[in-house]
Every structure is written in C-alpha cells, then in structure tokens.
C-alpha atoms as a PDB file:
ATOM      1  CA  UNK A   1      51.499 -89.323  20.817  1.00  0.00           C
ATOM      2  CA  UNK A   2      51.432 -87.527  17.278  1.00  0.00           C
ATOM      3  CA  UNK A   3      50.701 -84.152  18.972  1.00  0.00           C
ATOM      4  CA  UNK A   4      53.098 -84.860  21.523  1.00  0.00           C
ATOM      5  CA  UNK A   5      56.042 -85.500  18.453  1.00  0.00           C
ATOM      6  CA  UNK A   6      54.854 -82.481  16.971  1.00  0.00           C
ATOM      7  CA  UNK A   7      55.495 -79.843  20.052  1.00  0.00           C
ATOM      8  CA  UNK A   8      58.645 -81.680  20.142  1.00  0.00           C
ATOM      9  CA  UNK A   9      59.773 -81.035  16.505  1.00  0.00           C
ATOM     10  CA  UNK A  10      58.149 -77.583  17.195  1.00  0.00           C
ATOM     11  CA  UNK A  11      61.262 -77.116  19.731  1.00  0.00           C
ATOM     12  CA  UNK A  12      58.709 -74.180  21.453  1.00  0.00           C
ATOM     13  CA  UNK A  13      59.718 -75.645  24.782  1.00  0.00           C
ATOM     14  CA  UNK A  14      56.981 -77.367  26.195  1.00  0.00           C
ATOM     15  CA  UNK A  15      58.244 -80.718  25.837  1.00  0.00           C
ATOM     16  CA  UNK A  16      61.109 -81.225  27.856  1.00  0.00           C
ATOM     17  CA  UNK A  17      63.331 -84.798  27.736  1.00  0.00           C
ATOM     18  CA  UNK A  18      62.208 -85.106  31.641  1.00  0.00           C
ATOM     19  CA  UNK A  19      58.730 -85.189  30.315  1.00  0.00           C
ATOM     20  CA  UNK A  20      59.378 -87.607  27.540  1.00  0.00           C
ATOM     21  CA  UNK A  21      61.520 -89.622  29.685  1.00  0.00           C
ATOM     22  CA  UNK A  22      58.582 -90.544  32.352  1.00  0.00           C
ATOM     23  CA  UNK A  23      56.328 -91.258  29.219  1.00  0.00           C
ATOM     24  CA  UNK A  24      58.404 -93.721  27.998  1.00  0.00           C
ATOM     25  CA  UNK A  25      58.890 -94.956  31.490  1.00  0.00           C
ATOM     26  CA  UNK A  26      55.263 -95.687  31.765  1.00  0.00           C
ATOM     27  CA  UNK A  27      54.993 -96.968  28.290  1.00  0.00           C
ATOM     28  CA  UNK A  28      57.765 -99.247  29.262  1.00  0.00           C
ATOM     29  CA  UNK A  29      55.644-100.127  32.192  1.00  0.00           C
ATOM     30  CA  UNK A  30      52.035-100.992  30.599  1.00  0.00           C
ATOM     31  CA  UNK A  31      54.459-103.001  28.193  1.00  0.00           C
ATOM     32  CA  UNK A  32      55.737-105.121  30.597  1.00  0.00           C
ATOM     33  CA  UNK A  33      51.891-105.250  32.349  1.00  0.00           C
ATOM     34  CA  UNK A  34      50.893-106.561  28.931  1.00  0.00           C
ATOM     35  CA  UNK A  35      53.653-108.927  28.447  1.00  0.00           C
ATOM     36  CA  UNK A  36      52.466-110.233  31.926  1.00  0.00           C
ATOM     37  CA  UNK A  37      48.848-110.722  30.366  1.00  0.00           C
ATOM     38  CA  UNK A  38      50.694-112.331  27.033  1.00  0.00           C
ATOM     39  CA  UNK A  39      51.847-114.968  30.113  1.00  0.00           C
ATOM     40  CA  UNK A  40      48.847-115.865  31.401  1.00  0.00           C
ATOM     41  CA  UNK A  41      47.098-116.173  28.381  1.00  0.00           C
ATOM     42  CA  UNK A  42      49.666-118.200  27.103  1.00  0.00           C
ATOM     43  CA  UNK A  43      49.470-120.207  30.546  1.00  0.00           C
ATOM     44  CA  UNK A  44      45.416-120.674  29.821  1.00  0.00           C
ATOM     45  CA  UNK A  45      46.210-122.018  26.371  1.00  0.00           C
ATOM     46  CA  UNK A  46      48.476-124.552  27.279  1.00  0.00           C
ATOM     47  CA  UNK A  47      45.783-125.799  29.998  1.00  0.00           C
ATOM     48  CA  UNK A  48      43.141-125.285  27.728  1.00  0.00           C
ATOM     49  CA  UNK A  49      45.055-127.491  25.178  1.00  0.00           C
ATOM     50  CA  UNK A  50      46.358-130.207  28.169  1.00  0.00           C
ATOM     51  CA  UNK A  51      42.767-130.883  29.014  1.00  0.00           C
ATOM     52  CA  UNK A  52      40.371-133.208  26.823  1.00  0.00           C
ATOM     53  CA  UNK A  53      38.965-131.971  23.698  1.00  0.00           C
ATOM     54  CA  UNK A  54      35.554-132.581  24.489  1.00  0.00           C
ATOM     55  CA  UNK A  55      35.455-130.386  27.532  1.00  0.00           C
ATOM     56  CA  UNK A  56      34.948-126.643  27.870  1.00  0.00           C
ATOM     57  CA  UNK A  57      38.279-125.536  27.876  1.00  0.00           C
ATOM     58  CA  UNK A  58      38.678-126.821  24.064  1.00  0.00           C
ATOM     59  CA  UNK A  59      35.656-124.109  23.457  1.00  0.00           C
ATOM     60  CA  UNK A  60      37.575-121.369  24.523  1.00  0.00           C
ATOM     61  CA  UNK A  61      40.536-121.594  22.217  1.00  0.00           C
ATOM     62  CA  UNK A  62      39.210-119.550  19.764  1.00  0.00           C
ATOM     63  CA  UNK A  63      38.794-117.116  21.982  1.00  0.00           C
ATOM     64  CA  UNK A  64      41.958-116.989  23.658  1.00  0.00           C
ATOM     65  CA  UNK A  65      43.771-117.131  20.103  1.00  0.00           C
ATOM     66  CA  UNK A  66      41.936-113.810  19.027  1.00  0.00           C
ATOM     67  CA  UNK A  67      42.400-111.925  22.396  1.00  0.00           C
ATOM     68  CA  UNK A  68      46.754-113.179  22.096  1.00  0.00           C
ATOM     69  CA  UNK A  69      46.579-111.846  18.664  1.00  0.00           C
ATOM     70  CA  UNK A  70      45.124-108.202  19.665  1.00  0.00           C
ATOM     71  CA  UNK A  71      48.038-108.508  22.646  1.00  0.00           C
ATOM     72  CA  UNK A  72      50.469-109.386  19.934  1.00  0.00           C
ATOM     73  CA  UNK A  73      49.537-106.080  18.352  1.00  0.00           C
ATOM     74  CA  UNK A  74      49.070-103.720  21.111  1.00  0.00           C
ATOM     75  CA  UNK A  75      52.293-104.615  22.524  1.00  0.00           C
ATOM     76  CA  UNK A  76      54.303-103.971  19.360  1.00  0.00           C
ATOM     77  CA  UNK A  77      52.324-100.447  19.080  1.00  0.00           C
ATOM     78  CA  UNK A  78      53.427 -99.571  22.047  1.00  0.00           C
ATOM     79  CA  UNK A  79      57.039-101.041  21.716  1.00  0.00           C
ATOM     80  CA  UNK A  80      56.909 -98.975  18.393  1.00  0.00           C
ATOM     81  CA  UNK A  81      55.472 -95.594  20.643  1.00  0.00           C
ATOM     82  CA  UNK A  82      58.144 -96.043  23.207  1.00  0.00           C
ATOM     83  CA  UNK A  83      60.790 -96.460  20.957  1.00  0.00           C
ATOM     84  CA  UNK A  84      60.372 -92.860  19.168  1.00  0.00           C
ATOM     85  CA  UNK A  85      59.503 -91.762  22.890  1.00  0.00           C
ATOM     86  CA  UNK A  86      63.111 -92.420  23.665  1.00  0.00           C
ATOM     87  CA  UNK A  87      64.268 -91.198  20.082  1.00  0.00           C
ATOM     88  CA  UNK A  88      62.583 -87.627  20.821  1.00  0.00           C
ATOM     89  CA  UNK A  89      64.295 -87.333  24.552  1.00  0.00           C
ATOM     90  CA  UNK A  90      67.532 -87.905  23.117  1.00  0.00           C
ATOM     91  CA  UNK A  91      67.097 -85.668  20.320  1.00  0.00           C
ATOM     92  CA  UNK A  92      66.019 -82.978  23.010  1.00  0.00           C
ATOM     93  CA  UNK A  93      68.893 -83.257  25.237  1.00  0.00           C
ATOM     94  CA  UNK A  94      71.631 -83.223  22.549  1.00  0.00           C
ATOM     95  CA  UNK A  95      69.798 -79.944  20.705  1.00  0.00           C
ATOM     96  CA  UNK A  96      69.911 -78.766  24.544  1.00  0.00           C
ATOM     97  CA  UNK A  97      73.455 -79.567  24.865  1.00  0.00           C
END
C-alpha cells in the first residue's frame, strides 16, 4: 500500500485512478467479508453468554473476545487503507483533468 502511494505521488504514470479504483473496490469488499465475520462472532458470543456458565461455551469467551478485538483492528486498518485508496484516485483524476 505504501509503495503503491508512492508511484502515485511519483505521478510517473503507472498508477492510474482505474487501478486504484478496483483496489479500493476490493478493500471495500474484504471489509464488508470481515464485518460479516464481526457478525458471527458477535452471534457466538451472545450464545456463548445465553448458555450456562458451567458449560463449554463459557470457556470459549476468552477466546472469542481476543479474536473480535484483532477484527476490531483489522477492519479499521483497512477502513483507514481504503480511505486514502479513494483519496489517491481522486487526486489522480483531478491532476488528469
């Protein structure tokens, strides 16, 4: 991604917006695939938490709590990514203008 910003400040023409544009379309995608995880994860909580605390599923809340936390943070990275992914394209296509 930081190579990628570079060419594009570089304005040498190997980045074009089209390019940038179907990155960001697929980083828009694997966010909304992660989001979808976020769900279910959030949807094994809740069971794990609606069941009695001496079974199993009270075991695995610890577990599920780390693995939302690294989806927490992945998901803003790549909200953060996508957003200057966007930022670039437009700043190609009005220099190009």
């Amino acid at each position: 991604m930081d190579a990628l910003a570079r060419e594009t400040r570089a304005g040498d023409g190997t980045v074009t917006p089209r390019k940038l544009e179907d990155l960001y379309t697929e980083a828009c995608a694997e966010v909304l695939a992660l989001e979808a995880k976020a769900l279910r994860l959030r949807r094994r909580t809740h069971a794990a938490l609606g069941g009695d605390a001496r079974t199993a599923g009270h075991d695995v809340l610890p577990a599920l709590a780390a693995e939302a936390e690294a989806l927490e943070r992945d998901v803003a990275d790549l909200r953060e990514q996508a957003r200057h992914l966007r930022t670039a394209a437009e700043w190609l296509r009005e220099r190009g203008a």
